[in-house]
PDB file of N, CA and C in Angstrom:
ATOM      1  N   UNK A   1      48.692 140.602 249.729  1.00  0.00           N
ATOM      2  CA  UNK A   1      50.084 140.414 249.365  1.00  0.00           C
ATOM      3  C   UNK A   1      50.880 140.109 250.630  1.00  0.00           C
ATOM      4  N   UNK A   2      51.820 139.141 250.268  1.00  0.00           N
ATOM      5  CA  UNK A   2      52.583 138.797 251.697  1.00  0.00           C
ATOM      6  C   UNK A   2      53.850 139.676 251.869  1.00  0.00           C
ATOM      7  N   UNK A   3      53.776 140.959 252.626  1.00  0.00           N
ATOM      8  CA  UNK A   3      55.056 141.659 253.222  1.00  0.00           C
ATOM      9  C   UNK A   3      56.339 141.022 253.526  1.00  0.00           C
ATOM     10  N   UNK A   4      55.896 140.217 253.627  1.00  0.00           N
ATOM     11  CA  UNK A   4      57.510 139.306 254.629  1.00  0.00           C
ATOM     12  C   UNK A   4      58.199 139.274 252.910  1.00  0.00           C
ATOM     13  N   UNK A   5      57.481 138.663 251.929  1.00  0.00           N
ATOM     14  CA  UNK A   5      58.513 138.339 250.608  1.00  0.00           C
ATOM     15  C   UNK A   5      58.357 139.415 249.707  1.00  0.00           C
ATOM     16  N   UNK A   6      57.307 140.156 249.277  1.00  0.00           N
ATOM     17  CA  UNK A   6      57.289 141.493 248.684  1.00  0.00           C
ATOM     18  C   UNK A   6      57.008 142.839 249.265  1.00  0.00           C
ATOM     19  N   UNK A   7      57.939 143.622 248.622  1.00  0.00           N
ATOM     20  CA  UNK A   7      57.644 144.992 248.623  1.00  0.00           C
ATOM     21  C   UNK A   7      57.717 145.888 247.592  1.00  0.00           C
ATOM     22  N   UNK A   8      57.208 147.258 247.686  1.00  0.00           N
ATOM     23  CA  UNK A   8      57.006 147.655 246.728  1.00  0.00           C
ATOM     24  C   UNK A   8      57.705 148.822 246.165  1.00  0.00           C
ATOM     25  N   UNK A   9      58.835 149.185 245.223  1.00  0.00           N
ATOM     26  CA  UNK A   9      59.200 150.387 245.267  1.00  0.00           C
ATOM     27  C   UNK A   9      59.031 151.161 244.340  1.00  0.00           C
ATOM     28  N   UNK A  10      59.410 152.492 244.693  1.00  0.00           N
ATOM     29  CA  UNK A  10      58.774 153.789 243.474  1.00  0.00           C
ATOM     30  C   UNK A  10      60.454 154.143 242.629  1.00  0.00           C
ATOM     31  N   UNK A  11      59.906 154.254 241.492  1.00  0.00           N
ATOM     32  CA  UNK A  11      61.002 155.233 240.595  1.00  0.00           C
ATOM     33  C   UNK A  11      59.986 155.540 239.498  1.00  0.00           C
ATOM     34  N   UNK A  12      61.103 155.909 238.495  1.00  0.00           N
ATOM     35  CA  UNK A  12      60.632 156.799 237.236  1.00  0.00           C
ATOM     36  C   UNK A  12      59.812 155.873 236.288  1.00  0.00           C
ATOM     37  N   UNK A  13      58.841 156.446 236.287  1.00  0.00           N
ATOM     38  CA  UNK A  13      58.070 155.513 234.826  1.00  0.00           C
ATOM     39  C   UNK A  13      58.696 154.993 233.675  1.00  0.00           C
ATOM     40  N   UNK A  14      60.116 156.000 233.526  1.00  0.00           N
ATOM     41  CA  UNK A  14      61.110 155.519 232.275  1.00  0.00           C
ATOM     42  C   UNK A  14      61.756 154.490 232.548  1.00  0.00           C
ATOM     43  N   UNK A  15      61.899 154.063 233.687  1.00  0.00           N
ATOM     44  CA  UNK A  15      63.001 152.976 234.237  1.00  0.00           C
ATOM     45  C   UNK A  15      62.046 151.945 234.469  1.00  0.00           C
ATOM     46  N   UNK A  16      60.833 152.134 234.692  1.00  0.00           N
ATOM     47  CA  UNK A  16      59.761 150.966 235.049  1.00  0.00           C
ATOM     48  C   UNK A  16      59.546 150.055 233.356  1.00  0.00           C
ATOM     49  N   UNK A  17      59.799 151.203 232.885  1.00  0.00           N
ATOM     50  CA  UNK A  17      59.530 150.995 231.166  1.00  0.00           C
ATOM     51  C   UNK A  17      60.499 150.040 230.923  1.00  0.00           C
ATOM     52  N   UNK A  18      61.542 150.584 231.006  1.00  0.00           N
ATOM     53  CA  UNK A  18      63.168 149.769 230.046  1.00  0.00           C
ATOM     54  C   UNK A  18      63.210 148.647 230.944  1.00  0.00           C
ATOM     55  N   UNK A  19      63.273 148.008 231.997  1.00  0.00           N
ATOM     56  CA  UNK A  19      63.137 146.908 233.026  1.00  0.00           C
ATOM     57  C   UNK A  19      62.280 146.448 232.608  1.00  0.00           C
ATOM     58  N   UNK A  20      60.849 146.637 232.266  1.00  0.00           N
ATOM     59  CA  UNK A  20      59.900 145.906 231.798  1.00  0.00           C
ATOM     60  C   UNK A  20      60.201 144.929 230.296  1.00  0.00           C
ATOM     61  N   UNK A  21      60.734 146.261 229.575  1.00  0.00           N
ATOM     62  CA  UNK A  21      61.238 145.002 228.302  1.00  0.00           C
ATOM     63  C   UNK A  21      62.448 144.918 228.301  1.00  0.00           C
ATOM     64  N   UNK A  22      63.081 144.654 229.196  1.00  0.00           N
ATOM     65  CA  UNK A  22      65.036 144.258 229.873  1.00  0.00           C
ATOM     66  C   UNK A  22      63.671 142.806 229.965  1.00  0.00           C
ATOM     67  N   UNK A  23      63.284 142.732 230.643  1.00  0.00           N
ATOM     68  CA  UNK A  23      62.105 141.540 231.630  1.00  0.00           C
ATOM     69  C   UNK A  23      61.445 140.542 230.252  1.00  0.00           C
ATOM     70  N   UNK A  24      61.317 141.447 229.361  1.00  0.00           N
ATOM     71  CA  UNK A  24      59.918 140.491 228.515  1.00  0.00           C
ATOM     72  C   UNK A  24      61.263 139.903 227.408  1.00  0.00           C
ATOM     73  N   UNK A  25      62.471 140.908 226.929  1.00  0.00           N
ATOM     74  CA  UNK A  25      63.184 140.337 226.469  1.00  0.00           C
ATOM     75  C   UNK A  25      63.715 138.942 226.543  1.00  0.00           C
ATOM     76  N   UNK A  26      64.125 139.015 228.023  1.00  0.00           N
ATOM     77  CA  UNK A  26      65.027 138.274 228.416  1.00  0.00           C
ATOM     78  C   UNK A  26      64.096 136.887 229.053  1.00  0.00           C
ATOM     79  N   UNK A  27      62.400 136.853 228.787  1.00  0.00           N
ATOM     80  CA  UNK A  27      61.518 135.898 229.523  1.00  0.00           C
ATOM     81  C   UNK A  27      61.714 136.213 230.857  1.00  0.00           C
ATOM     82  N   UNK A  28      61.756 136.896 231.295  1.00  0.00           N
ATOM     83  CA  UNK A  28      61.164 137.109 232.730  1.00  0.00           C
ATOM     84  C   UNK A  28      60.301 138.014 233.098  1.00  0.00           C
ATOM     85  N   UNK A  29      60.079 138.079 234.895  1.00  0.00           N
ATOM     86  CA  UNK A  29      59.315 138.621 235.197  1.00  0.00           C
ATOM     87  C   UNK A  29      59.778 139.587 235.652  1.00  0.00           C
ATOM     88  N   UNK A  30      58.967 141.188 236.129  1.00  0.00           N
ATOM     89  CA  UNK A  30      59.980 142.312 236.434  1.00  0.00           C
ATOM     90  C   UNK A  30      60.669 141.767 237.845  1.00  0.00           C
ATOM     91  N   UNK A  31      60.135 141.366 238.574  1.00  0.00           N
ATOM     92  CA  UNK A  31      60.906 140.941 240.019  1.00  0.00           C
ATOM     93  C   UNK A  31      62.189 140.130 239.895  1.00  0.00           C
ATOM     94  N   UNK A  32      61.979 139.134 238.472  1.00  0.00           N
ATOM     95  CA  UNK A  32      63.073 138.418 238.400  1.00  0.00           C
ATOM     96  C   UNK A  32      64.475 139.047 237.827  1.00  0.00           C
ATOM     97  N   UNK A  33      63.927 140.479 236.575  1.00  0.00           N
ATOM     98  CA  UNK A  33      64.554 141.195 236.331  1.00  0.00           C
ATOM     99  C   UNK A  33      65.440 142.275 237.523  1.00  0.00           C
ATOM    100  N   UNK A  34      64.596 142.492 238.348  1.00  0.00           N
ATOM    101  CA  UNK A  34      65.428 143.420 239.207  1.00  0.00           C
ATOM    102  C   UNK A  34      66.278 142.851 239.890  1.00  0.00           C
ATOM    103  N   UNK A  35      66.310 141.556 240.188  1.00  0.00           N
ATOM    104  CA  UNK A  35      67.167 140.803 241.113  1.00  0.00           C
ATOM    105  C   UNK A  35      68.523 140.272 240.135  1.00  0.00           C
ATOM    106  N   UNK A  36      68.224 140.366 238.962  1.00  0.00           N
ATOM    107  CA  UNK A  36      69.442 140.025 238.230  1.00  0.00           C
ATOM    108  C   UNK A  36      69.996 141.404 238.248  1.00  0.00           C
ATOM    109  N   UNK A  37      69.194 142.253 237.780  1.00  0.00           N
ATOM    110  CA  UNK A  37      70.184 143.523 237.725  1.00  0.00           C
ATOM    111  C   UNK A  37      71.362 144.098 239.285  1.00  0.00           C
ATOM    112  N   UNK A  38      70.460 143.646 240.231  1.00  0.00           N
ATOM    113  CA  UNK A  38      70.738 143.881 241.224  1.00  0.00           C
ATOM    114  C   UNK A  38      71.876 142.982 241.805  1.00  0.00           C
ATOM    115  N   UNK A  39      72.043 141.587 241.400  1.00  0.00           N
ATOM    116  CA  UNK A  39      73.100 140.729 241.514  1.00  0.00           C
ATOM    117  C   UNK A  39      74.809 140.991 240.459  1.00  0.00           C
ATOM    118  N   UNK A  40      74.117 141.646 239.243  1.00  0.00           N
ATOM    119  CA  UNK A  40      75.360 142.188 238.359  1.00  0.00           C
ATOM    120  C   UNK A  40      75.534 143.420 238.804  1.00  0.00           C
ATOM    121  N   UNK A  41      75.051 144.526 239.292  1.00  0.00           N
ATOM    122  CA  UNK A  41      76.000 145.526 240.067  1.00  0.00           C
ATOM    123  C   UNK A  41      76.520 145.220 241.264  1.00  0.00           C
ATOM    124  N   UNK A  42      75.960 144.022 242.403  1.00  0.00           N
ATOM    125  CA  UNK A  42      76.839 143.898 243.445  1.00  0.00           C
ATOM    126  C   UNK A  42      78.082 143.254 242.670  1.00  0.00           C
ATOM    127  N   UNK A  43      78.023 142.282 241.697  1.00  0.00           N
ATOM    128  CA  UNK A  43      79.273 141.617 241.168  1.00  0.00           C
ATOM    129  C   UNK A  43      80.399 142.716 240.813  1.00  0.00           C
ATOM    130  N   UNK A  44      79.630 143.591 239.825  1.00  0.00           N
ATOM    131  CA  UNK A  44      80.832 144.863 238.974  1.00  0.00           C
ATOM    132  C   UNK A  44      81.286 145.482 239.976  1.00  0.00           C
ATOM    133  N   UNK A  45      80.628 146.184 241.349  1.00  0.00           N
ATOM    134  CA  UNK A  45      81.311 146.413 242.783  1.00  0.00           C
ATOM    135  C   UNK A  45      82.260 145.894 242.718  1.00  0.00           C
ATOM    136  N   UNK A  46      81.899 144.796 243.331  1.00  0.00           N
ATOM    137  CA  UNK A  46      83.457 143.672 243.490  1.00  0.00           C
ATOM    138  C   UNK A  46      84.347 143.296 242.997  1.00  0.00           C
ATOM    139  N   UNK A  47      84.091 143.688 241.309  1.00  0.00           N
ATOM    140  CA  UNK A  47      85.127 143.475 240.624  1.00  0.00           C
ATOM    141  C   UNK A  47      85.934 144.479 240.765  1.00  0.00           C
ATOM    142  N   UNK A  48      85.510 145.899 240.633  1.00  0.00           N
ATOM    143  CA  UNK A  48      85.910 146.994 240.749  1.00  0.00           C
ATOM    144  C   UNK A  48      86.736 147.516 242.156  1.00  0.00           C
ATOM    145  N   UNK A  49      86.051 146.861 243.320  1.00  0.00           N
ATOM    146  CA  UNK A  49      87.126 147.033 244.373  1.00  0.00           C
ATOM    147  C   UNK A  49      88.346 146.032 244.424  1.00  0.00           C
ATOM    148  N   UNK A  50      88.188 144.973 243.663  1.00  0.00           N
ATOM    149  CA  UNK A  50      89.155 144.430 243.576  1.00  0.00           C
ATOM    150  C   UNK A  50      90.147 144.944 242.946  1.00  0.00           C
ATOM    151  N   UNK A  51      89.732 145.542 241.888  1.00  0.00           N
ATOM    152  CA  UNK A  51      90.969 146.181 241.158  1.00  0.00           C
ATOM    153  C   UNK A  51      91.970 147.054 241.826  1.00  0.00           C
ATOM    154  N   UNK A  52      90.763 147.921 242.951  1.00  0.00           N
ATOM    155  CA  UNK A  52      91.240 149.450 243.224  1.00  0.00           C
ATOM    156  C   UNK A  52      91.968 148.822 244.066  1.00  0.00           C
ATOM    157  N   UNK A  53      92.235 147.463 245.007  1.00  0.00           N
ATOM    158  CA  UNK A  53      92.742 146.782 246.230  1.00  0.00           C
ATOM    159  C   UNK A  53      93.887 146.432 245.350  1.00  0.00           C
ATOM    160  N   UNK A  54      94.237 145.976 244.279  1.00  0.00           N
ATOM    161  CA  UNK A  54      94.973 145.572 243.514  1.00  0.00           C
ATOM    162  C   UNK A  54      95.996 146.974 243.094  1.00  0.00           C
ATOM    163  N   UNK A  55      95.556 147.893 242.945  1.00  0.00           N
ATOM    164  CA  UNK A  55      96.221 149.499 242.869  1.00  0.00           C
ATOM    165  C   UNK A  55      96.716 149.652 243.768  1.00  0.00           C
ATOM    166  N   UNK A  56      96.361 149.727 245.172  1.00  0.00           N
ATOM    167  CA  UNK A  56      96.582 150.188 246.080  1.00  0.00           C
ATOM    168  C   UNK A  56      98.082 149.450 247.164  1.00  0.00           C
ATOM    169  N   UNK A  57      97.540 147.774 246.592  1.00  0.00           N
ATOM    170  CA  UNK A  57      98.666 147.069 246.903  1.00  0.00           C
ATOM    171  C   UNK A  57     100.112 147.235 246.293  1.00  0.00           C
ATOM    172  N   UNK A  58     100.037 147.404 244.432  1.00  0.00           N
ATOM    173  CA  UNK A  58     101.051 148.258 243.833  1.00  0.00           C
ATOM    174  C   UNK A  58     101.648 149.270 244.536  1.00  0.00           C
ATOM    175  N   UNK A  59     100.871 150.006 244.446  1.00  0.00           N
ATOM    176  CA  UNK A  59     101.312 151.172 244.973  1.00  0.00           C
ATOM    177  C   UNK A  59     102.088 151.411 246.499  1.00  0.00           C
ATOM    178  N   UNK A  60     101.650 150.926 247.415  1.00  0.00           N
ATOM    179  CA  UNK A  60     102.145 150.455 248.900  1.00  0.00           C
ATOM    180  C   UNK A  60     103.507 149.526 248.770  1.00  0.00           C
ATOM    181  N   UNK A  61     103.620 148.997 247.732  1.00  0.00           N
ATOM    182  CA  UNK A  61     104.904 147.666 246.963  1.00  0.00           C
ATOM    183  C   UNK A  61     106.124 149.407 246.625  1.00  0.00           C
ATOM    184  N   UNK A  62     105.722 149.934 245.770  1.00  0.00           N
ATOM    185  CA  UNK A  62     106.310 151.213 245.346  1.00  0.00           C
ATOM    186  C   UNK A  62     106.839 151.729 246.275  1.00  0.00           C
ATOM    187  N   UNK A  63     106.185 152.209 247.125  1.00  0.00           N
ATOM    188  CA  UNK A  63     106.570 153.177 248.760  1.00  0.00           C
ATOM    189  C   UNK A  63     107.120 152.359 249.577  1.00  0.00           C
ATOM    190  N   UNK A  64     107.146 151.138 249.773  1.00  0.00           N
ATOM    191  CA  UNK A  64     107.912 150.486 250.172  1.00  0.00           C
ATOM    192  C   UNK A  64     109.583 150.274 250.360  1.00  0.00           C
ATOM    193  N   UNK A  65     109.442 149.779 248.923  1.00  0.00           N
ATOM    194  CA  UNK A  65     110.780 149.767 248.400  1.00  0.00           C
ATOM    195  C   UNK A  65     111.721 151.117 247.862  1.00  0.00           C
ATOM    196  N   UNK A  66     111.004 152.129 248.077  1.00  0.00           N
ATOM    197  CA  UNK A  66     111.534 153.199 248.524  1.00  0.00           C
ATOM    198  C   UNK A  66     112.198 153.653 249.654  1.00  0.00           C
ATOM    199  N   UNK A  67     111.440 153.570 250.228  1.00  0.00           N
ATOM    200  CA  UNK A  67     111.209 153.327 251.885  1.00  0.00           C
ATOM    201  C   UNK A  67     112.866 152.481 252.323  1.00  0.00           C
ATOM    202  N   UNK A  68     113.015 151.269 251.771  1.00  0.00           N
ATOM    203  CA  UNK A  68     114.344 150.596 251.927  1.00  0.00           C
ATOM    204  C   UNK A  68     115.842 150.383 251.053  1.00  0.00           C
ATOM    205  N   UNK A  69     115.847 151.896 250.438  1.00  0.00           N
ATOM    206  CA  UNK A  69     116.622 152.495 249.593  1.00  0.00           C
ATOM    207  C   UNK A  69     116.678 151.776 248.520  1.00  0.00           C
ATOM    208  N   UNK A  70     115.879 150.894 247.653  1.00  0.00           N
ATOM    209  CA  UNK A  70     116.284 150.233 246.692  1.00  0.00           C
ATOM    210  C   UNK A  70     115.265 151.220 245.691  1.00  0.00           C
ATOM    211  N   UNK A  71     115.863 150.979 244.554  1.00  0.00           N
ATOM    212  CA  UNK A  71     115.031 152.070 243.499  1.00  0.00           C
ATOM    213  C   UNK A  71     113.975 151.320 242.990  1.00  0.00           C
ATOM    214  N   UNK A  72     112.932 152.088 242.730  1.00  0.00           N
ATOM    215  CA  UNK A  72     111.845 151.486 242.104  1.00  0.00           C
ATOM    216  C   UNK A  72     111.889 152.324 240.427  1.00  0.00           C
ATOM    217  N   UNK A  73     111.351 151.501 239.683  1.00  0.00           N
ATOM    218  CA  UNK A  73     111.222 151.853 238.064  1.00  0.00           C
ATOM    219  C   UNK A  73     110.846 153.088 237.833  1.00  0.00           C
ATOM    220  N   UNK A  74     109.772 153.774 238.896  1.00  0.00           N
ATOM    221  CA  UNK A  74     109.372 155.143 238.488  1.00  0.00           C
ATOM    222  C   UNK A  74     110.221 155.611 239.261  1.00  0.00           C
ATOM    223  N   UNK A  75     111.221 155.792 240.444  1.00  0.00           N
ATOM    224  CA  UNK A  75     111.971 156.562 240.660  1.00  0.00           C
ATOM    225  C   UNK A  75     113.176 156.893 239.911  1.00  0.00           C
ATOM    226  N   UNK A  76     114.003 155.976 238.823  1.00  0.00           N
ATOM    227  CA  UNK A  76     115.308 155.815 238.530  1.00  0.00           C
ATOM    228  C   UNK A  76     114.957 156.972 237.260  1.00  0.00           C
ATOM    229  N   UNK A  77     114.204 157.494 237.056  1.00  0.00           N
ATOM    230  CA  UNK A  77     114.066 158.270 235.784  1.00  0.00           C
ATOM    231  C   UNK A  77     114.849 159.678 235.924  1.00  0.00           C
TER     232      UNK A  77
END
């Protein structure tokens, strides 16, 4: 087997299981399966920090304009 392009890793026989027919479902192979799975959680990451970057920018917008005596919507209550 060539090291440089495969390696080999250990988990649970239950997860070797459900990947296997995630794999036969979907026509692939398990390697091809793990690399998709592995490409849609780096994506949902990213979607997900985007959001929280998207919160955070709100929120910093909020304290801001506090910050320069003008009222913000959650303060005027």
């Amino acid at each position: 087997m060539d090291t440089t392009k495969w390696k080999c890793g250990l988990g649970p026989i239950g997860v070797y299981w459900k990947i296997r027919e995630l794999a036969r479902l979907e026509n692939r192979k398990i390697g091809g399966q793990l690399e998709r799975i592995y490409d849609e959680w780096v994506e949902d990451r990213r979607r997900e920090a985007a959001v929280l970057d998207q919160g955070e920018n709100r929120a910093a917008g909020e304290v801001n304009s506090d910050e320069d005596g003008s009222r913000s919507a959650s303060s005027q209550g």
